[in-house]
PDB file of N, CA and C in Angstrom:
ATOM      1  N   UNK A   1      -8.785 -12.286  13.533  1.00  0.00           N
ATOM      2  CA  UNK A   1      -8.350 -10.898  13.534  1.00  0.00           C
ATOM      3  C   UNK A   1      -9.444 -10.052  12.870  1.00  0.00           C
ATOM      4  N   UNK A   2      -9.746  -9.054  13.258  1.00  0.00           N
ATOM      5  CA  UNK A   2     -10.641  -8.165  12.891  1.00  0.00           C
ATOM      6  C   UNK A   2     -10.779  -7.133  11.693  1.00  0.00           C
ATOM      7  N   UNK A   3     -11.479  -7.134  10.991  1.00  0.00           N
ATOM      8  CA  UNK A   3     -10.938  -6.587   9.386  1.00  0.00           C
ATOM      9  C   UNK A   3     -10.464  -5.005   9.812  1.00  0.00           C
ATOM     10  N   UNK A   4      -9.504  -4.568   8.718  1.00  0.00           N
ATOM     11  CA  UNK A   4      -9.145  -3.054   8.931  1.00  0.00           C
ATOM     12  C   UNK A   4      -9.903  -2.641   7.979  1.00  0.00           C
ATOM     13  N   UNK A   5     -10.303  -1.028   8.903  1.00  0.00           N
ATOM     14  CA  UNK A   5     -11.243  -0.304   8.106  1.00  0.00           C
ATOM     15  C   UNK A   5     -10.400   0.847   7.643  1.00  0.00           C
ATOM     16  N   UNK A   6     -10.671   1.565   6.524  1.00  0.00           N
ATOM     17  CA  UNK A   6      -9.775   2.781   5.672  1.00  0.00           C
ATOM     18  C   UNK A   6     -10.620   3.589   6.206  1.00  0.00           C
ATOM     19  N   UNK A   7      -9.821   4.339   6.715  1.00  0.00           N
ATOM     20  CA  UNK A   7     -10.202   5.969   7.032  1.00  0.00           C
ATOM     21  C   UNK A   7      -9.433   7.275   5.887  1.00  0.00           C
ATOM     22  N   UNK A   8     -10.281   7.786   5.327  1.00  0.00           N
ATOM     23  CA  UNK A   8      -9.646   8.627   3.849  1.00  0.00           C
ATOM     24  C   UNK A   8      -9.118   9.841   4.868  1.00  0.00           C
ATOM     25  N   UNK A   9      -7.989  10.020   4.357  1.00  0.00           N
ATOM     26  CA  UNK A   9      -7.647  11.794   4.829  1.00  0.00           C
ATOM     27  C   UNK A   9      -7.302  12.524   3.342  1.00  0.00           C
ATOM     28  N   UNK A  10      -7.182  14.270   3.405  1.00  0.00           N
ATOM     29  CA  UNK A  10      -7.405  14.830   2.183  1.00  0.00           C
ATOM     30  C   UNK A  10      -5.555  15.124   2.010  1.00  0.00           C
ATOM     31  N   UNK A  11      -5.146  15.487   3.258  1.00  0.00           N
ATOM     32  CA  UNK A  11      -3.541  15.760   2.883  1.00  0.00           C
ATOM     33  C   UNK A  11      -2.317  14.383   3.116  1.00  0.00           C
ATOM     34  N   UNK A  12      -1.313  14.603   2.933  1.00  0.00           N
ATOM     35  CA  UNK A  12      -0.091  13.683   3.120  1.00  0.00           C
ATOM     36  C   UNK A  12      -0.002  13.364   4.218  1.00  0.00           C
ATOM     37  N   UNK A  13      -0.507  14.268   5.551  1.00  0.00           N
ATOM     38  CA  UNK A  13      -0.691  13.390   7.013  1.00  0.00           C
ATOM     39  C   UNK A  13      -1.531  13.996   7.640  1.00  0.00           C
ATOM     40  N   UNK A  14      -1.630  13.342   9.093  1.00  0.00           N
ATOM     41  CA  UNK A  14      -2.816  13.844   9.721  1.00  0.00           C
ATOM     42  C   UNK A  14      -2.193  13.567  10.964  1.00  0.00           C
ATOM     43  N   UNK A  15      -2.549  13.907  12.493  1.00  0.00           N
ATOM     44  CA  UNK A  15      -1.960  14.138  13.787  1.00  0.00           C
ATOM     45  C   UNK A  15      -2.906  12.983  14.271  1.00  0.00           C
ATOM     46  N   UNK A  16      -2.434  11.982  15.061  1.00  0.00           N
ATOM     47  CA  UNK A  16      -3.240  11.018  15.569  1.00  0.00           C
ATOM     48  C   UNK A  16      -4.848  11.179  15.825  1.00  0.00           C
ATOM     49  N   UNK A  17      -4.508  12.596  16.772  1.00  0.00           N
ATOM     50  CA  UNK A  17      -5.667  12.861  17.708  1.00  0.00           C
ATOM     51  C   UNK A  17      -6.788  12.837  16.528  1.00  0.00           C
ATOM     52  N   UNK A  18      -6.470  14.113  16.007  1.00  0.00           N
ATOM     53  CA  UNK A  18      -7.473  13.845  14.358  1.00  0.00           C
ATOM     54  C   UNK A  18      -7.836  13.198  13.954  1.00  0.00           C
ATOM     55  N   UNK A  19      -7.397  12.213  13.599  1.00  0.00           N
ATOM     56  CA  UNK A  19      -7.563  11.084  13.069  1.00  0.00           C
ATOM     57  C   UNK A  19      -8.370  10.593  13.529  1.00  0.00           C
ATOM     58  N   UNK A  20      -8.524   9.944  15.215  1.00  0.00           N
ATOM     59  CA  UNK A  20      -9.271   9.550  15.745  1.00  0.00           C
ATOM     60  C   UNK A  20     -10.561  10.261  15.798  1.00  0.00           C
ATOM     61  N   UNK A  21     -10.875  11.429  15.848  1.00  0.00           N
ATOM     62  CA  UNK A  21     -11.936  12.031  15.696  1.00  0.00           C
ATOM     63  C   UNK A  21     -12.505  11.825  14.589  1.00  0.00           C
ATOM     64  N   UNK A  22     -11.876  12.054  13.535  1.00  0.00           N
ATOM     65  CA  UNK A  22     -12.438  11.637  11.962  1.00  0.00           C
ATOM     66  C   UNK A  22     -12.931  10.511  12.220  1.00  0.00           C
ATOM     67  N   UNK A  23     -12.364   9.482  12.742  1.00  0.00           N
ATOM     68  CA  UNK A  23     -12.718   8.156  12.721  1.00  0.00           C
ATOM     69  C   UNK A  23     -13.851   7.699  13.069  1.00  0.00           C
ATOM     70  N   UNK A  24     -14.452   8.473  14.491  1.00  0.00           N
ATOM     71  CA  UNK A  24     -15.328   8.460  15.558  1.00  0.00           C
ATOM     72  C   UNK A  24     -15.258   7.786  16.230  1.00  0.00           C
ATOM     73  N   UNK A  25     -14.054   7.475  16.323  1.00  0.00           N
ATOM     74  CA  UNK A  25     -14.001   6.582  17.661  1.00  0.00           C
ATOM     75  C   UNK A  25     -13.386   7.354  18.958  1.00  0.00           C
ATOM     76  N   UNK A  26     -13.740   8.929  18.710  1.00  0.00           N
ATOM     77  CA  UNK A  26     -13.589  10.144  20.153  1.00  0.00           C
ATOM     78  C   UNK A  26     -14.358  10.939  19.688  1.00  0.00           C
ATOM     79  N   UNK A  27     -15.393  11.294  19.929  1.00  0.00           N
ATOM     80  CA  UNK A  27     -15.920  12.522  20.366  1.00  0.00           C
ATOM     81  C   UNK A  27     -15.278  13.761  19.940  1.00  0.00           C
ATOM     82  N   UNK A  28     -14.470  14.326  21.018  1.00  0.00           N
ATOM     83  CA  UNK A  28     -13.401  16.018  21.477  1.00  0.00           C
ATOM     84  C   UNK A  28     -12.255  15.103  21.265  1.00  0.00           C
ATOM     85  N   UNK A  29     -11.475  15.955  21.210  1.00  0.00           N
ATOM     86  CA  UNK A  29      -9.956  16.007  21.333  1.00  0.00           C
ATOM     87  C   UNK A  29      -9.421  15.588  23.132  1.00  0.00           C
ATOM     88  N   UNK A  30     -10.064  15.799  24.373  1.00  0.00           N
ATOM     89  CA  UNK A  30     -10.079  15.377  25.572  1.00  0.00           C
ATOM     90  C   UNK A  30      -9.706  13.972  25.544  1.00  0.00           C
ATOM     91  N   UNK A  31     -10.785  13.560  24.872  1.00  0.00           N
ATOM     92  CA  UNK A  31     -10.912  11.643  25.221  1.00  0.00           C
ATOM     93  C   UNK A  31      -9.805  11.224  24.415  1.00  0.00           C
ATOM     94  N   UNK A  32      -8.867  11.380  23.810  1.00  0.00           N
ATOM     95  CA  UNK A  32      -7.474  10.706  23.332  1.00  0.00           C
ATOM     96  C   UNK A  32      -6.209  10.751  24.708  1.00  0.00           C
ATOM     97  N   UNK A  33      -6.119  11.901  25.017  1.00  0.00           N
ATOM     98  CA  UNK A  33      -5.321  11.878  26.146  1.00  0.00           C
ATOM     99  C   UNK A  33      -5.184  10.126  27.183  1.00  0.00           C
ATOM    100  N   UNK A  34      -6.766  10.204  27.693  1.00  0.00           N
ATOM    101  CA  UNK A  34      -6.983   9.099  29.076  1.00  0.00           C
ATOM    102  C   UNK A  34      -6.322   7.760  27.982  1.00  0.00           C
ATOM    103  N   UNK A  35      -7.090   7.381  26.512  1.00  0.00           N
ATOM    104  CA  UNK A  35      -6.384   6.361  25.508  1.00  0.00           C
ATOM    105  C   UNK A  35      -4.879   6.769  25.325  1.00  0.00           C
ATOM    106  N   UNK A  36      -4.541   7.031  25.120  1.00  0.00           N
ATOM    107  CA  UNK A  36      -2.569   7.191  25.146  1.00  0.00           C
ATOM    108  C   UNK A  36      -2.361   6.844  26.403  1.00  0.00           C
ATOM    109  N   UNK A  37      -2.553   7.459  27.737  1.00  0.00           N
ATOM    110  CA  UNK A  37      -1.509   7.255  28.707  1.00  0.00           C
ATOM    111  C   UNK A  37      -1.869   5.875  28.811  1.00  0.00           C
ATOM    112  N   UNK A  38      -3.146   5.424  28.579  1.00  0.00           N
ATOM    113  CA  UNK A  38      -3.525   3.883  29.334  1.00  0.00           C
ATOM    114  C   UNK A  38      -3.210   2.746  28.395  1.00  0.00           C
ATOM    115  N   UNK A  39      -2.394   3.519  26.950  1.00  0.00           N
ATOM    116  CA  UNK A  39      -1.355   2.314  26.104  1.00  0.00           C
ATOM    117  C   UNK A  39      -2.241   1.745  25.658  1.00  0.00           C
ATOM    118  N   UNK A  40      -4.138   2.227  25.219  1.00  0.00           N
ATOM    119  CA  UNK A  40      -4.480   1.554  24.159  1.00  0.00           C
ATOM    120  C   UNK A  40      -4.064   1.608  22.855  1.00  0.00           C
ATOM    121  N   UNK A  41      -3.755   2.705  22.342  1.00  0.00           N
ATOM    122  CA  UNK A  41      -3.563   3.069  20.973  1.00  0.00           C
ATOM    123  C   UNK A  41      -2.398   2.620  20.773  1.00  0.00           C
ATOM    124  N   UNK A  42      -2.325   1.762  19.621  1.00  0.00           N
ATOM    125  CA  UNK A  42      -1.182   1.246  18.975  1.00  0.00           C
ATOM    126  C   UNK A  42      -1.411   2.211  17.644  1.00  0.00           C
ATOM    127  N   UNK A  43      -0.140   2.011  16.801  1.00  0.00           N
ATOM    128  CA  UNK A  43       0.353   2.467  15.446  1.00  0.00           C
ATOM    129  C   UNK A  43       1.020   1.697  14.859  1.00  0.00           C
ATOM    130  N   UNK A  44       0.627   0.999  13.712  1.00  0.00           N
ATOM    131  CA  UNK A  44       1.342  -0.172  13.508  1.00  0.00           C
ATOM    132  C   UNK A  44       2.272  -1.082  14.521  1.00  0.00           C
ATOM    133  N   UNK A  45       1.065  -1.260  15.232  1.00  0.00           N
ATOM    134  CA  UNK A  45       1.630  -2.539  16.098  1.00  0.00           C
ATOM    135  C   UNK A  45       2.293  -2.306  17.619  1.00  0.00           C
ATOM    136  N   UNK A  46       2.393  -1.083  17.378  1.00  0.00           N
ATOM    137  CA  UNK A  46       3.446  -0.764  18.781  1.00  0.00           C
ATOM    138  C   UNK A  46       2.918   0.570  19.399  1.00  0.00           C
ATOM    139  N   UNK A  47       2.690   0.624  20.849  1.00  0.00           N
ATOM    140  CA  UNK A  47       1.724   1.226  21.396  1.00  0.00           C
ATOM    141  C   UNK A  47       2.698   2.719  21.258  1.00  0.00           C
ATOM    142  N   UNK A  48       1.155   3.366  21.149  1.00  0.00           N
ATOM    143  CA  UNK A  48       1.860   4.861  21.215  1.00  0.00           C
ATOM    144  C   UNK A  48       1.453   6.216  22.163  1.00  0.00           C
ATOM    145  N   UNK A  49       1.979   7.269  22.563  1.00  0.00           N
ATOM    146  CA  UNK A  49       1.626   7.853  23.821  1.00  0.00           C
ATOM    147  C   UNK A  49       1.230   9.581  22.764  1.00  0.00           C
ATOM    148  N   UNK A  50       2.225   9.840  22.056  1.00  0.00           N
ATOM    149  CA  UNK A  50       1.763  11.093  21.556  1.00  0.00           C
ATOM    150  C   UNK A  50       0.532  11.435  20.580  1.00  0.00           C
ATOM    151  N   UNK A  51      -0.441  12.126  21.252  1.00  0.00           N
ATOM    152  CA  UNK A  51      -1.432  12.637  20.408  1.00  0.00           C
ATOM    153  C   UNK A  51      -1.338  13.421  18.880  1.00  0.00           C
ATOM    154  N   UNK A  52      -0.184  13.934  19.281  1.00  0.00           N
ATOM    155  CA  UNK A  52       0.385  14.705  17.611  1.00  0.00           C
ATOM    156  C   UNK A  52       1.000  14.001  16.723  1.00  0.00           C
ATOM    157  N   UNK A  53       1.080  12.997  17.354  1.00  0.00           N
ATOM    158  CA  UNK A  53       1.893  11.510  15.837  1.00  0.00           C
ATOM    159  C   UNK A  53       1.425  11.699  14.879  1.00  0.00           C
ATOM    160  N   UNK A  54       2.150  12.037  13.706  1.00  0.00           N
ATOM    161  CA  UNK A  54       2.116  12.224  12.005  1.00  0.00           C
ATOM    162  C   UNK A  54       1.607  10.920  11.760  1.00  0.00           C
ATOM    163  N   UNK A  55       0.418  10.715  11.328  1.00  0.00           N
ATOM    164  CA  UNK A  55       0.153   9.300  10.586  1.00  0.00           C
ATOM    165  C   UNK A  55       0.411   9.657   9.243  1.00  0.00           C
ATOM    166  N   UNK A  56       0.799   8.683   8.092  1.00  0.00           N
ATOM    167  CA  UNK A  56       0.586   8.914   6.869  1.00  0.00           C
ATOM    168  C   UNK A  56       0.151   7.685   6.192  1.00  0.00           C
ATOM    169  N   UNK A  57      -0.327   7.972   4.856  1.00  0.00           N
ATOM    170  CA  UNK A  57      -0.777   6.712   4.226  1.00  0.00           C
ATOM    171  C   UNK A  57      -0.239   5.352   4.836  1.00  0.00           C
ATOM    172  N   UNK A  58      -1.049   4.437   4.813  1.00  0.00           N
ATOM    173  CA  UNK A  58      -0.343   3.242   5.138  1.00  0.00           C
ATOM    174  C   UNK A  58      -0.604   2.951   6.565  1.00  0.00           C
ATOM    175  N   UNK A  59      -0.795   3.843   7.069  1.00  0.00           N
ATOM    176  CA  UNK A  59      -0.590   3.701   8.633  1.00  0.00           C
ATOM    177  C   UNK A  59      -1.492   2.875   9.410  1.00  0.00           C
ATOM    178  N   UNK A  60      -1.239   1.850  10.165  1.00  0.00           N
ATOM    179  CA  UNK A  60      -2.505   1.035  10.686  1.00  0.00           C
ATOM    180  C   UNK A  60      -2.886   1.811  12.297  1.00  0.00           C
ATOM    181  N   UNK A  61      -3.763   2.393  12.291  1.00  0.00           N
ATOM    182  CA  UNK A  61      -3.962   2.362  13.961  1.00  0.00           C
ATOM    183  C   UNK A  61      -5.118   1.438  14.989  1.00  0.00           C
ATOM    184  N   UNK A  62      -4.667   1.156  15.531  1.00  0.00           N
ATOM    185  CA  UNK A  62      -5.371  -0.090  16.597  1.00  0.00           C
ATOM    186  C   UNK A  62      -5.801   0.667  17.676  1.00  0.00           C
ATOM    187  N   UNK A  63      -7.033   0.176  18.008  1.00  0.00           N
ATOM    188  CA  UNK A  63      -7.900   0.575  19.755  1.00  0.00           C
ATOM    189  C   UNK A  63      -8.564  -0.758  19.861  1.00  0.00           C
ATOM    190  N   UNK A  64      -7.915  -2.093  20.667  1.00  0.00           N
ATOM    191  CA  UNK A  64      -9.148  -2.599  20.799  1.00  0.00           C
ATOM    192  C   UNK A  64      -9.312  -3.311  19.945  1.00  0.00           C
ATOM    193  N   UNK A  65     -10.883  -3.535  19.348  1.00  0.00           N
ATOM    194  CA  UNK A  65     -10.891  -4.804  17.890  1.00  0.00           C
ATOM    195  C   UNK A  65     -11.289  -4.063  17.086  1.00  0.00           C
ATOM    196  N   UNK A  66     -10.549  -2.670  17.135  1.00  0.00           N
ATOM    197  CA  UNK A  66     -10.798  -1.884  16.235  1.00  0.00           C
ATOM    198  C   UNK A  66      -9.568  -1.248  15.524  1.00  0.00           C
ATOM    199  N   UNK A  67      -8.886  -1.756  14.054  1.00  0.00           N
ATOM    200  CA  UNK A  67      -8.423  -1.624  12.885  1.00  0.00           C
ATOM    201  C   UNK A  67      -8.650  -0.481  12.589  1.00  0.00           C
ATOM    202  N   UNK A  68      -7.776   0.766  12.315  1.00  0.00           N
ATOM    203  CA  UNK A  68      -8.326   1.454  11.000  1.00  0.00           C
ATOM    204  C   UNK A  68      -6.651   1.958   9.876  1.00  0.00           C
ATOM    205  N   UNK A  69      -7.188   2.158   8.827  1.00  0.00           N
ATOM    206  CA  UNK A  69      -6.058   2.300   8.478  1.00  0.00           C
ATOM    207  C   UNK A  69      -5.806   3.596   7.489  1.00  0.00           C
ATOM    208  N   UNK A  70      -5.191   4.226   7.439  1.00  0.00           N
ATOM    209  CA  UNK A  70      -5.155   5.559   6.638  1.00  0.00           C
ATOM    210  C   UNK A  70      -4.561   5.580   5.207  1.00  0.00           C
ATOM    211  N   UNK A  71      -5.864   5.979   4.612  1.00  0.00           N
ATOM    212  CA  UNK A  71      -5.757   5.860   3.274  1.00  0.00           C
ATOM    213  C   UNK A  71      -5.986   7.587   2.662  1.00  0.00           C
ATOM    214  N   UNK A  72      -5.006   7.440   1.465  1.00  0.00           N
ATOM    215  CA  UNK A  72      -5.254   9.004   0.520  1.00  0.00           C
ATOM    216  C   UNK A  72      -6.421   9.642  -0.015  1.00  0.00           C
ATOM    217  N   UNK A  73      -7.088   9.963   0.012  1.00  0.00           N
ATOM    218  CA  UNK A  73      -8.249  10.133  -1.164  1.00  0.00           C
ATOM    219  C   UNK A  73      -7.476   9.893  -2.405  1.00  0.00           C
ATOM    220  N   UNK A  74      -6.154   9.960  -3.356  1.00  0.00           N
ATOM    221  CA  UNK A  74      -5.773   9.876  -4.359  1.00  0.00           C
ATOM    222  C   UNK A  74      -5.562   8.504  -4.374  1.00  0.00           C
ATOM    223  N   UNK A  75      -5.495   7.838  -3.442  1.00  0.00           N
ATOM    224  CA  UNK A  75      -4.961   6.086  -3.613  1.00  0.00           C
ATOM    225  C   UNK A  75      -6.124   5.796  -3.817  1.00  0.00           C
TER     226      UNK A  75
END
């Protein structure tokens, strides 16, 4: 299994799409759309379709053999 990487956010949540951009694993805000409908993106474990999903601390998101997981700047 592939190590999870912490991605820091500054507030209590963040909207998927964001996230993924922070992450760099998208570019624009465009390239999340074609990943949702085609059921790569998981969220802890279970695939997810909405781009505006509230992640919060804790949250694992999956693309692939790619882990990341959302961490506080205060944690």
């Amino acid at each position: 299994m592939p190590d999870t990487r912490a991605i820091e956010i500054r507030d209590e949540s963040i909207r998927l799409g964001q996230f993924l951009k922070l992450a760099d694993l998208v570019d624009v805000g465009g390239e999340v759309k074609p990943l949702l409908s085609q059921g790569a993106v998981l969220v802890n474990g279970e695939t997810e379709t909405r781009r505006g999903r509230q992640l919060v601390v804790g949250d694992v998101v999956t693309i692939g053999e790619t882990s990341l997981r959302v961490v506080g700047r205060f944690a």
